[in-house]
N, C-alpha and C. Protein backbone atom coordinates (compact mmCIF):
# COMPACT_ATOMS: atom_id res chain seq x y z
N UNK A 1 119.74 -14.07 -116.01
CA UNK A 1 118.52 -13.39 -115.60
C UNK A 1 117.58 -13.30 -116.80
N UNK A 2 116.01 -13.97 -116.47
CA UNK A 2 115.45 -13.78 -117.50
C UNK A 2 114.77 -12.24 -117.77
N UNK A 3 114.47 -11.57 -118.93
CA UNK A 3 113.88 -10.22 -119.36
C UNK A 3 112.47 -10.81 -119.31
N UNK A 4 111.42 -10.01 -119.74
CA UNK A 4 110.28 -10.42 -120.03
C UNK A 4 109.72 -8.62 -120.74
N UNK A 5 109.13 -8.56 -121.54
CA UNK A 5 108.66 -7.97 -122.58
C UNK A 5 107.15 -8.22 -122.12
N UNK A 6 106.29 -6.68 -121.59
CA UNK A 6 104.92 -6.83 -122.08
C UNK A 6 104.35 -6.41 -123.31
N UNK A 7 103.27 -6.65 -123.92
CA UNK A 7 102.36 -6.39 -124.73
C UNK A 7 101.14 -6.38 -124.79
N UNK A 8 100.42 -5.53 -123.94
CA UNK A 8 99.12 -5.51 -124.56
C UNK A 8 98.54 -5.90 -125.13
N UNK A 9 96.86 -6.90 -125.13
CA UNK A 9 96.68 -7.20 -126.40
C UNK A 9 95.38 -6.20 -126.56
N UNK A 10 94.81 -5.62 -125.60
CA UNK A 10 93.67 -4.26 -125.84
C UNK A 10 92.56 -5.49 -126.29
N UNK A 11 92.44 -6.53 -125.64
CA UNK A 11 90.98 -6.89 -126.30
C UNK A 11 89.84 -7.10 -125.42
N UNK A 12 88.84 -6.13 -125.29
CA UNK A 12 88.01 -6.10 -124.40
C UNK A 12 87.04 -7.60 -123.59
N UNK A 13 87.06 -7.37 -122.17
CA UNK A 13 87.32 -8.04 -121.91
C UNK A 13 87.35 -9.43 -121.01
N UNK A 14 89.08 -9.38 -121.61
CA UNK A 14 89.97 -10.42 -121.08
C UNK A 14 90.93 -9.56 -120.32
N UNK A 15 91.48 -10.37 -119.45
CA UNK A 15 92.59 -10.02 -118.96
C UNK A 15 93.24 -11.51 -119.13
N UNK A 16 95.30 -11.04 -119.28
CA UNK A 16 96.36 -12.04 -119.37
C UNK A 16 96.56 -12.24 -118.01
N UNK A 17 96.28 -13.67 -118.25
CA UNK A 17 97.12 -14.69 -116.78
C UNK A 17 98.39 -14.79 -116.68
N UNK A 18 98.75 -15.29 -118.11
CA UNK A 18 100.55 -15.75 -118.16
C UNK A 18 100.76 -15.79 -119.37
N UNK A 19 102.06 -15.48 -119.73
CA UNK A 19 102.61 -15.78 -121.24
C UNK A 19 103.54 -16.74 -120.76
N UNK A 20 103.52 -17.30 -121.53
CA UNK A 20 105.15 -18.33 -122.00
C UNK A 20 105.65 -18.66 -123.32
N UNK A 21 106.79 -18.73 -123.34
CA UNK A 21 107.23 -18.73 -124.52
C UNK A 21 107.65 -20.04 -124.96
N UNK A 22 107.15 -21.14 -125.62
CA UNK A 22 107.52 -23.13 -125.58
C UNK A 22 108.94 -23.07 -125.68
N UNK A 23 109.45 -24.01 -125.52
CA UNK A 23 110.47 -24.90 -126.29
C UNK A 23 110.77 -24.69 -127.78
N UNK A 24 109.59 -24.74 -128.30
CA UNK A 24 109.72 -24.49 -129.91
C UNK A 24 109.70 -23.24 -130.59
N UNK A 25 109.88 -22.46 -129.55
CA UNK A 25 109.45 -20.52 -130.19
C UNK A 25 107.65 -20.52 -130.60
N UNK A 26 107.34 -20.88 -129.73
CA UNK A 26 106.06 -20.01 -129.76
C UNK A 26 105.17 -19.39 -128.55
N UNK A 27 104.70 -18.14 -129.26
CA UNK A 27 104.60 -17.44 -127.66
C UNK A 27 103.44 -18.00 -127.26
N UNK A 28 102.86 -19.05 -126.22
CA UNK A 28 101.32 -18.96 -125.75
C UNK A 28 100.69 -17.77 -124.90
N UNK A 29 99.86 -17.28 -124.77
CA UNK A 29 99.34 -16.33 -123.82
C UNK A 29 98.16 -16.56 -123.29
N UNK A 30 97.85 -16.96 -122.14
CA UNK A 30 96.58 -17.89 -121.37
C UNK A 30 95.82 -16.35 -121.07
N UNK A 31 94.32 -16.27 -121.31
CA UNK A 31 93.86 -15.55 -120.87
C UNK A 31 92.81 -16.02 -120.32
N UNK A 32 91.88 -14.89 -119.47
CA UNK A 32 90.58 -15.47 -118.94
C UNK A 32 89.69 -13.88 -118.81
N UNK A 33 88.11 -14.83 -118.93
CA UNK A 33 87.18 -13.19 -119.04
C UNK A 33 87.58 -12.40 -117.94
N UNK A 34 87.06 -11.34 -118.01
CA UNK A 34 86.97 -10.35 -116.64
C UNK A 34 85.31 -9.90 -116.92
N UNK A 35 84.43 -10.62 -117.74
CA UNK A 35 83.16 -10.29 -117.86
C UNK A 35 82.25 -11.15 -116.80
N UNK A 36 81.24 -10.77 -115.95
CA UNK A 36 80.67 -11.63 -115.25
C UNK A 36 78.85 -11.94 -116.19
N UNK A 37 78.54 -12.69 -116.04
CA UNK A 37 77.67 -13.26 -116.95
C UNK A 37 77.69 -13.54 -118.41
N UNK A 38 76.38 -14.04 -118.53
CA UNK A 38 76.08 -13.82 -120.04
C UNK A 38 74.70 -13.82 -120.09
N UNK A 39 74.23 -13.76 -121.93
CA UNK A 39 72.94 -13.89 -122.05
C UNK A 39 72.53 -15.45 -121.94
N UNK A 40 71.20 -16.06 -121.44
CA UNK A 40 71.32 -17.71 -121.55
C UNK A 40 70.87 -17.59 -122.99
N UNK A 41 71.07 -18.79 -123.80
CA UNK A 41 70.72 -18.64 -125.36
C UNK A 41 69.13 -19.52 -125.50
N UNK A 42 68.75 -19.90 -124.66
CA UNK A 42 66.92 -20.03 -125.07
C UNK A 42 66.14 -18.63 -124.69
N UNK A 43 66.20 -18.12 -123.65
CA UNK A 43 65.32 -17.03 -122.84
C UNK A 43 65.81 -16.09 -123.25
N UNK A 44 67.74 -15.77 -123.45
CA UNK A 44 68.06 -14.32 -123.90
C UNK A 44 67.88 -13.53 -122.13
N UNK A 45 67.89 -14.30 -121.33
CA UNK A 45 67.91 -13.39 -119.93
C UNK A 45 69.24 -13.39 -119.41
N UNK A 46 69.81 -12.13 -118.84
CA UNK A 46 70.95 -12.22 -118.20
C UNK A 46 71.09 -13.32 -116.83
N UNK A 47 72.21 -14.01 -116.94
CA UNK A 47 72.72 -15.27 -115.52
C UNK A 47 73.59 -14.71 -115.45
N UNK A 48 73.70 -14.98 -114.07
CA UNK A 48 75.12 -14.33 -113.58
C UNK A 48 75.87 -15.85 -112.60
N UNK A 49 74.99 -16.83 -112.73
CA UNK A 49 75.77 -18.13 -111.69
C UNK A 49 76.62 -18.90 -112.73
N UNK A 50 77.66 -18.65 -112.24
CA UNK A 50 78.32 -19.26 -113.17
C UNK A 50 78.95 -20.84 -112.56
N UNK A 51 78.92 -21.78 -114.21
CA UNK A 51 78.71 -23.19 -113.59
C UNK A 51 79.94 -23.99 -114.01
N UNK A 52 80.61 -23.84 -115.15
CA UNK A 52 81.40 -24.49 -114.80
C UNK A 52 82.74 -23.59 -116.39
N UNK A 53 83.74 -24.75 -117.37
CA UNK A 53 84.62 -23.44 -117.84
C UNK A 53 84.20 -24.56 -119.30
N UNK A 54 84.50 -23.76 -120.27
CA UNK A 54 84.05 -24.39 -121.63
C UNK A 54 85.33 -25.05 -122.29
N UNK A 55 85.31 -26.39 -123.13
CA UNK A 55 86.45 -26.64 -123.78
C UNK A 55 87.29 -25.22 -124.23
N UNK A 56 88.62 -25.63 -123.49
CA UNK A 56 89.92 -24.37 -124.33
C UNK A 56 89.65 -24.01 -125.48
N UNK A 57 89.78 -23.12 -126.00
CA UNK A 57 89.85 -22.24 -127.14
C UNK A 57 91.63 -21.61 -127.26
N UNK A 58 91.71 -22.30 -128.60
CA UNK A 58 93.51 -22.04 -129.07
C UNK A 58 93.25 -20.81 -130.57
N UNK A 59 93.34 -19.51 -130.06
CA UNK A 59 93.40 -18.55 -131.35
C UNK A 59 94.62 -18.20 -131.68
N UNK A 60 94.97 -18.11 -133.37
CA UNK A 60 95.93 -17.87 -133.79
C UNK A 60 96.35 -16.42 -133.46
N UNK A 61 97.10 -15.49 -133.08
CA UNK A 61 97.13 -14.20 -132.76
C UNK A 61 98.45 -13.80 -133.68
N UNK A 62 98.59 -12.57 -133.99
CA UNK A 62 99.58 -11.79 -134.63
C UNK A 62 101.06 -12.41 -134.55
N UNK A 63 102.26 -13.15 -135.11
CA UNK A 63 103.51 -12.58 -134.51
C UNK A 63 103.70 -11.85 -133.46
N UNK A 64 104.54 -12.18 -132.49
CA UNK A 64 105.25 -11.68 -131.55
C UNK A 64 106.57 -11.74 -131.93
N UNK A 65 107.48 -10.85 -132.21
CA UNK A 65 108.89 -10.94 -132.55
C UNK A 65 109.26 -12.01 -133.34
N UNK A 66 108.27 -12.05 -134.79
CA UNK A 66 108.52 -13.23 -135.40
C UNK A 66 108.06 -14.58 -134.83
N UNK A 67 107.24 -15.10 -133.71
CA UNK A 67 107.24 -16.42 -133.08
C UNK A 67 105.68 -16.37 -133.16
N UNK A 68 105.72 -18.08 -133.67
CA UNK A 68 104.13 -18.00 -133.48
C UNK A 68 103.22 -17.46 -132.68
N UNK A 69 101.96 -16.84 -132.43
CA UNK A 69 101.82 -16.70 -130.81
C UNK A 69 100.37 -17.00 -130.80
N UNK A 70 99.97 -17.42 -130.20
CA UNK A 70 98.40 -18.06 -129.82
C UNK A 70 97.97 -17.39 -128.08
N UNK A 71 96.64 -17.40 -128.69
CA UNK A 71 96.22 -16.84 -126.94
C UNK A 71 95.05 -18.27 -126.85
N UNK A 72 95.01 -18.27 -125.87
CA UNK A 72 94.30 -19.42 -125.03
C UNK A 72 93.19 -19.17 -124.08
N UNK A 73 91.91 -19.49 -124.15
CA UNK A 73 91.00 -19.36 -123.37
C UNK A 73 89.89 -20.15 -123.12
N UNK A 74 89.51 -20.49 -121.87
CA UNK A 74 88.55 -21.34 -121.66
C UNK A 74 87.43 -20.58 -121.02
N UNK A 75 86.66 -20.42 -122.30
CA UNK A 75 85.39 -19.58 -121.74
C UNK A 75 84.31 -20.02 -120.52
N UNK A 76 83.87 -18.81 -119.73
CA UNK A 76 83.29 -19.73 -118.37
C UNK A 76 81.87 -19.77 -119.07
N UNK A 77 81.49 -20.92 -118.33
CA UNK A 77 79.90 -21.33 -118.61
C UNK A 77 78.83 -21.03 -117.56
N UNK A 78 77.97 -20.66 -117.98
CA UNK A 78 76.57 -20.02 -116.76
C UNK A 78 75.35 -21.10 -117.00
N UNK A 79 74.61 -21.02 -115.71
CA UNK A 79 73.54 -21.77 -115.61
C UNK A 79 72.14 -21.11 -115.58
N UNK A 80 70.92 -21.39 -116.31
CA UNK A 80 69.83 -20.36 -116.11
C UNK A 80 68.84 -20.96 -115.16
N UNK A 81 68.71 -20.19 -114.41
CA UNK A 81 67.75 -20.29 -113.16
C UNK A 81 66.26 -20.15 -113.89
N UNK A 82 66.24 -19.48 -115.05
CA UNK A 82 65.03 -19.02 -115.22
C UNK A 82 64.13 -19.86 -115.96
N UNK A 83 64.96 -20.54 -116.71
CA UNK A 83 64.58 -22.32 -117.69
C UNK A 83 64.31 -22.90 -117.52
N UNK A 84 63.42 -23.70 -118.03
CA UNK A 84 62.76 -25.26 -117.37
C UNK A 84 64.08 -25.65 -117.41
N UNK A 85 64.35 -26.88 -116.57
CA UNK A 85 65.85 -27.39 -116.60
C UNK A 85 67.01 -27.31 -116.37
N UNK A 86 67.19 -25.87 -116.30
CA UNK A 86 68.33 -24.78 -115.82
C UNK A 86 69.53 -25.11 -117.40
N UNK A 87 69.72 -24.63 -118.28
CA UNK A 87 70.36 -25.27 -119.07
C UNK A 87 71.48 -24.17 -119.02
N UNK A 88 72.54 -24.71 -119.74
CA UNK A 88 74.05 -23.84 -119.59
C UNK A 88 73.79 -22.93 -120.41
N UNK A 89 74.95 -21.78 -120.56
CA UNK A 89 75.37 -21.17 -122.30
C UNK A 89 76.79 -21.01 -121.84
N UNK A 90 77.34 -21.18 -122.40
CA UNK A 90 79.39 -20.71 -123.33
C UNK A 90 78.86 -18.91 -123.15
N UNK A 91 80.01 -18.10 -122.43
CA UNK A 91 79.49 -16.78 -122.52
C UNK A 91 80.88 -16.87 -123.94
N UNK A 92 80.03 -15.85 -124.50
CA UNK A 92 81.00 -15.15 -125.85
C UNK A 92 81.25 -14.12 -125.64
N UNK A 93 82.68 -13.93 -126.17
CA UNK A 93 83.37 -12.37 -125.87
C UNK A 93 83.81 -11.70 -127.34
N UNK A 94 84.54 -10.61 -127.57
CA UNK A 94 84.34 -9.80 -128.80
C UNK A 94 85.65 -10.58 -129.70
């Protein structure tokens, strides 16, 4: 029977999808926003349509019981209605 151990990571937010732990001892932890929009980065106006998810992002995170541990995220991308062109932005989180 497998155990499983939570941990919190308190980082505003995100919420955890899944942990797993590899083959090789290291913990991954997939997360995803729980923020809806962003600012677009020409206009600075809030979008809320969101268009598509940004190359993965692999951050090094603290030890977990000694094992490497990385959290994982593919930030979602928004489209601006308000732009000539409608152009994207990468929303950024803290």
């Amino acid at each position: 029977m497998a155990e499983y151990v939570t941990i919190p990571l308190d980082i505003e937010g995100i919420k955890v999808d899944r942990v797993e732990v590899t083959g090789n001892g290291e913990v991954h932890i997939h997360v995803s926003s729980t923020v809806n929009g962003t600012r677009c980065h020409q206009c600075g106006r809030n979008t809320h349509r969101r268009y598509d998810e940004g190359r993965e992002i692999k951050l090094r995170h603290l030890p977990i019981l000694g094992m490497p541990t990385y959290i994982f995220l593919k930030p979602p991308r928004y489209i601006c209605d308000d732009c000539p062109g409608n152009p994207t932005t990468t929303q950024h989180l803290p």
